[in-house]
N, C-alpha and C. Protein backbone atom coordinates (compact mmCIF):
# COMPACT_ATOMS: atom_id res chain seq x y z
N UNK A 1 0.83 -1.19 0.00
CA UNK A 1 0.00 0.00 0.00
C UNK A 1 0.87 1.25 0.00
N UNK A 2 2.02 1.24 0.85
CA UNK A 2 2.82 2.35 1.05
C UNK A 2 3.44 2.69 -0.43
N UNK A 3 3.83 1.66 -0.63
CA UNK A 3 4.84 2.07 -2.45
C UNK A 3 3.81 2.73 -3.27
N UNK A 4 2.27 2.02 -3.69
CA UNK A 4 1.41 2.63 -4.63
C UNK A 4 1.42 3.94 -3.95
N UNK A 5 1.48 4.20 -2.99
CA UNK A 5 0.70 5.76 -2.40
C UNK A 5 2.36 6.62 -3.03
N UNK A 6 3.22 6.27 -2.66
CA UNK A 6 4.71 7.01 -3.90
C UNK A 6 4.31 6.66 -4.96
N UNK A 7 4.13 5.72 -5.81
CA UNK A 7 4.65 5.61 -7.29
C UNK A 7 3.19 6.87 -7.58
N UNK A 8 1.92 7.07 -7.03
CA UNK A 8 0.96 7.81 -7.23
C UNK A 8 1.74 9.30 -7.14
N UNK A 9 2.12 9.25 -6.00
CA UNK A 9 3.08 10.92 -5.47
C UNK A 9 3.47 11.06 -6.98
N UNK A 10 4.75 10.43 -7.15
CA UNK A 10 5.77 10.71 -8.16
C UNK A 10 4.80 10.57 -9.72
N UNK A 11 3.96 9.78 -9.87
CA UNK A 11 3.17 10.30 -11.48
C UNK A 11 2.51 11.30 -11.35
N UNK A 12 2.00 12.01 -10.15
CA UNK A 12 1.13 13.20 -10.06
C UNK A 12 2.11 14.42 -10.50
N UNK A 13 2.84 14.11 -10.27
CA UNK A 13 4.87 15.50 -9.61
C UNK A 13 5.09 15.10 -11.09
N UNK A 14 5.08 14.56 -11.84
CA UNK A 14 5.43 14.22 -13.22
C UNK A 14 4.98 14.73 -14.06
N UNK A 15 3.32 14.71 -14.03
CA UNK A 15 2.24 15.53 -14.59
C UNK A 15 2.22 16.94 -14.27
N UNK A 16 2.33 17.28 -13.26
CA UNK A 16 2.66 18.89 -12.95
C UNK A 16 3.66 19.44 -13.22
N UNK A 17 4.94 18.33 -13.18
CA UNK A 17 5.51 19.42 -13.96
C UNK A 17 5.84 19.67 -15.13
N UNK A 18 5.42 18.76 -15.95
CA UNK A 18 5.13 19.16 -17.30
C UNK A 18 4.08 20.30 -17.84
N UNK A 19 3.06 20.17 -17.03
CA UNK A 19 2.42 21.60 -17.59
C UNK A 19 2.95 22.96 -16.56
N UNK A 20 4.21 22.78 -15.69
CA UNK A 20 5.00 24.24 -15.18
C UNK A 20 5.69 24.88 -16.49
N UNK A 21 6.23 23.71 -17.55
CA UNK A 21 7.23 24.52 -18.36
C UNK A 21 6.83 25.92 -19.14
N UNK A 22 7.52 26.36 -19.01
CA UNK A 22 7.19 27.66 -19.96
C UNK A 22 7.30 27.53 -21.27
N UNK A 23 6.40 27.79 -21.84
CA UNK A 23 5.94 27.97 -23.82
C UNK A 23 6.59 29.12 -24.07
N UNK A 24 7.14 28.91 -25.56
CA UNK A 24 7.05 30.66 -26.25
C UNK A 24 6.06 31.16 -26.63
N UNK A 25 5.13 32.25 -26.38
CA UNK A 25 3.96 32.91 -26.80
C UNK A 25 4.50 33.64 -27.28
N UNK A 26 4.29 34.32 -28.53
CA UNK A 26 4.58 35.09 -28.92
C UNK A 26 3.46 36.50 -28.73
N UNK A 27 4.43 37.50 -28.30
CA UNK A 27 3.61 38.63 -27.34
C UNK A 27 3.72 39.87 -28.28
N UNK A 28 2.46 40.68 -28.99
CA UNK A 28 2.58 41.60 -30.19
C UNK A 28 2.94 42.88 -29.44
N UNK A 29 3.39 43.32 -28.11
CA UNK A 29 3.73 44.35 -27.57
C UNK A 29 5.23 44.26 -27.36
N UNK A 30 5.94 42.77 -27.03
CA UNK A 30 7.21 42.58 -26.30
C UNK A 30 8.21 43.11 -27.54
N UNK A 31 9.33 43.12 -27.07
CA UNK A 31 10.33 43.82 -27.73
C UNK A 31 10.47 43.06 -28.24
N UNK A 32 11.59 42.70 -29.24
CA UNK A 32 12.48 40.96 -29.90
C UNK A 32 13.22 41.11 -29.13
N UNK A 33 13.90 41.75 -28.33
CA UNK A 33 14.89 41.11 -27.64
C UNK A 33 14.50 40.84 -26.37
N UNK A 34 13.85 40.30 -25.81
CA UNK A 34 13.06 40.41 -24.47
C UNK A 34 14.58 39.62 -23.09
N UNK A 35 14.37 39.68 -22.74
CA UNK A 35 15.62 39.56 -20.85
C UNK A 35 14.31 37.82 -20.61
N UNK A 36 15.36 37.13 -20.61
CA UNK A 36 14.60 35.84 -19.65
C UNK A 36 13.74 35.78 -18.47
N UNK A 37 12.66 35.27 -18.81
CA UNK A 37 12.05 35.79 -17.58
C UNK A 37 12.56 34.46 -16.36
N UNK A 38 12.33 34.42 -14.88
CA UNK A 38 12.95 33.74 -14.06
C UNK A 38 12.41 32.29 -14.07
N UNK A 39 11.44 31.99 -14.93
CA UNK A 39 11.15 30.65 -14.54
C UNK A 39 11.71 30.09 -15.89
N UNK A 40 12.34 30.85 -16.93
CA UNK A 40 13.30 30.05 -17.80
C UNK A 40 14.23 29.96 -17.28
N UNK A 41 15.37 30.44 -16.23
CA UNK A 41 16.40 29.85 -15.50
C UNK A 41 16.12 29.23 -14.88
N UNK A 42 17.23 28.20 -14.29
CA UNK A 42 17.25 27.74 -12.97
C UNK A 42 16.13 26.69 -12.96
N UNK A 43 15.44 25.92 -14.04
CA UNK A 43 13.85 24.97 -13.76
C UNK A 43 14.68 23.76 -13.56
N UNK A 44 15.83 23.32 -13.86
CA UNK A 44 16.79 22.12 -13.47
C UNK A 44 16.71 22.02 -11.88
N UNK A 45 17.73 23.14 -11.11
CA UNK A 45 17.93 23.30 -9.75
C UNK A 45 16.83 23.33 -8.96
N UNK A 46 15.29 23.85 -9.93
CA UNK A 46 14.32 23.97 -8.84
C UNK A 46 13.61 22.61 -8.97
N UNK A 47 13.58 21.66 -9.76
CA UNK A 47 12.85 20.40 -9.81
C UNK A 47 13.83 19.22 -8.37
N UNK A 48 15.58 19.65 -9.10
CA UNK A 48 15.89 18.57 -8.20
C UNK A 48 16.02 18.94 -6.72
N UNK A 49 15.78 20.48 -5.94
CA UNK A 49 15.56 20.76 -4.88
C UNK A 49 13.98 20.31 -4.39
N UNK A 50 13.01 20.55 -5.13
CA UNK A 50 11.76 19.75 -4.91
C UNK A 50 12.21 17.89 -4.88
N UNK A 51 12.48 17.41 -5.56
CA UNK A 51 13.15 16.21 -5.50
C UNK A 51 13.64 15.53 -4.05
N UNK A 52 14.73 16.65 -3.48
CA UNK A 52 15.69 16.11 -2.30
C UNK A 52 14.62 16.49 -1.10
N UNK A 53 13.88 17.37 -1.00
CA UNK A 53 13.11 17.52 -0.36
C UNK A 53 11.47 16.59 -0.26
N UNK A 54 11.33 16.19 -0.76
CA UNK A 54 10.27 14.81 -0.97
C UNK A 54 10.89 13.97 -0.49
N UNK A 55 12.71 13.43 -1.00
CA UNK A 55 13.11 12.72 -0.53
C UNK A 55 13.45 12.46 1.05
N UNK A 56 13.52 13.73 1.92
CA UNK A 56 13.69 14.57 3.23
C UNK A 56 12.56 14.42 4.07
N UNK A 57 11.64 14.56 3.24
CA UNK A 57 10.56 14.23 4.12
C UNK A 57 10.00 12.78 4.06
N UNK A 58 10.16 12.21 3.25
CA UNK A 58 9.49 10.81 3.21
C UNK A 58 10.35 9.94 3.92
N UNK A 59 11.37 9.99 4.65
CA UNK A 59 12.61 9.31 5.21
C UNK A 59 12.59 10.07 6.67
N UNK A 60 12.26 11.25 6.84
CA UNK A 60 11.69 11.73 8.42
C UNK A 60 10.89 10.84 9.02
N UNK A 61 9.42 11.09 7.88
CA UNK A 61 7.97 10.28 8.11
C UNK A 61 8.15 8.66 8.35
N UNK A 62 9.26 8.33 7.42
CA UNK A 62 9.72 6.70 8.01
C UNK A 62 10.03 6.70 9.54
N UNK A 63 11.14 7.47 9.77
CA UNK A 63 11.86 7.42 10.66
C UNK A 63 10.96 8.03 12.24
N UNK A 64 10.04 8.71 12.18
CA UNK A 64 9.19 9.01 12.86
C UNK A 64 8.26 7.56 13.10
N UNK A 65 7.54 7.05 12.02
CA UNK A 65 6.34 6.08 12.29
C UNK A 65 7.57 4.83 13.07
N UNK A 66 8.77 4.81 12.66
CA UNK A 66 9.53 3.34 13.27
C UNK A 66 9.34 3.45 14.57
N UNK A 67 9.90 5.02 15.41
CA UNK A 67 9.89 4.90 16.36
C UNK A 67 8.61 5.00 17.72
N UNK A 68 7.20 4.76 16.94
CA UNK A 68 6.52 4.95 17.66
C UNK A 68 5.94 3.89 17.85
């Protein structure tokens, strides 16, 4: 029961973040040269910090239910 309730976590986190990525729209006001906006940097560092942190907590929550 415990594993389906992760492998569910991790296809849900899979699905979301595929629709986080950012599209090019093309915008009839923006300049052509437009400055990156912040969620085109850095979407690597912010998935695998979400990552280590799932991992952080699901290994607390172990380590909590053992000892009770």
């Amino acid at each position: 029961m415990k594993i389906k309730n992760i492998l569910l976590a991790f296809f849900l986190t899979l699905i979301s973040v595929s629709n986080v990525m950012p599209q090019e729209v093309p915008c009839p006001n923006c300049p052509p040269n437009k400055p990156d906006m912040p969620i085109d940097q850095n979407v690597v560092y912010l998935m695998g910090a979400a990552l280590v942190l799932g991992v952080v907590m699901i290994y607390k929550n172990k380590i909590k239910k053992a000892s009770v």
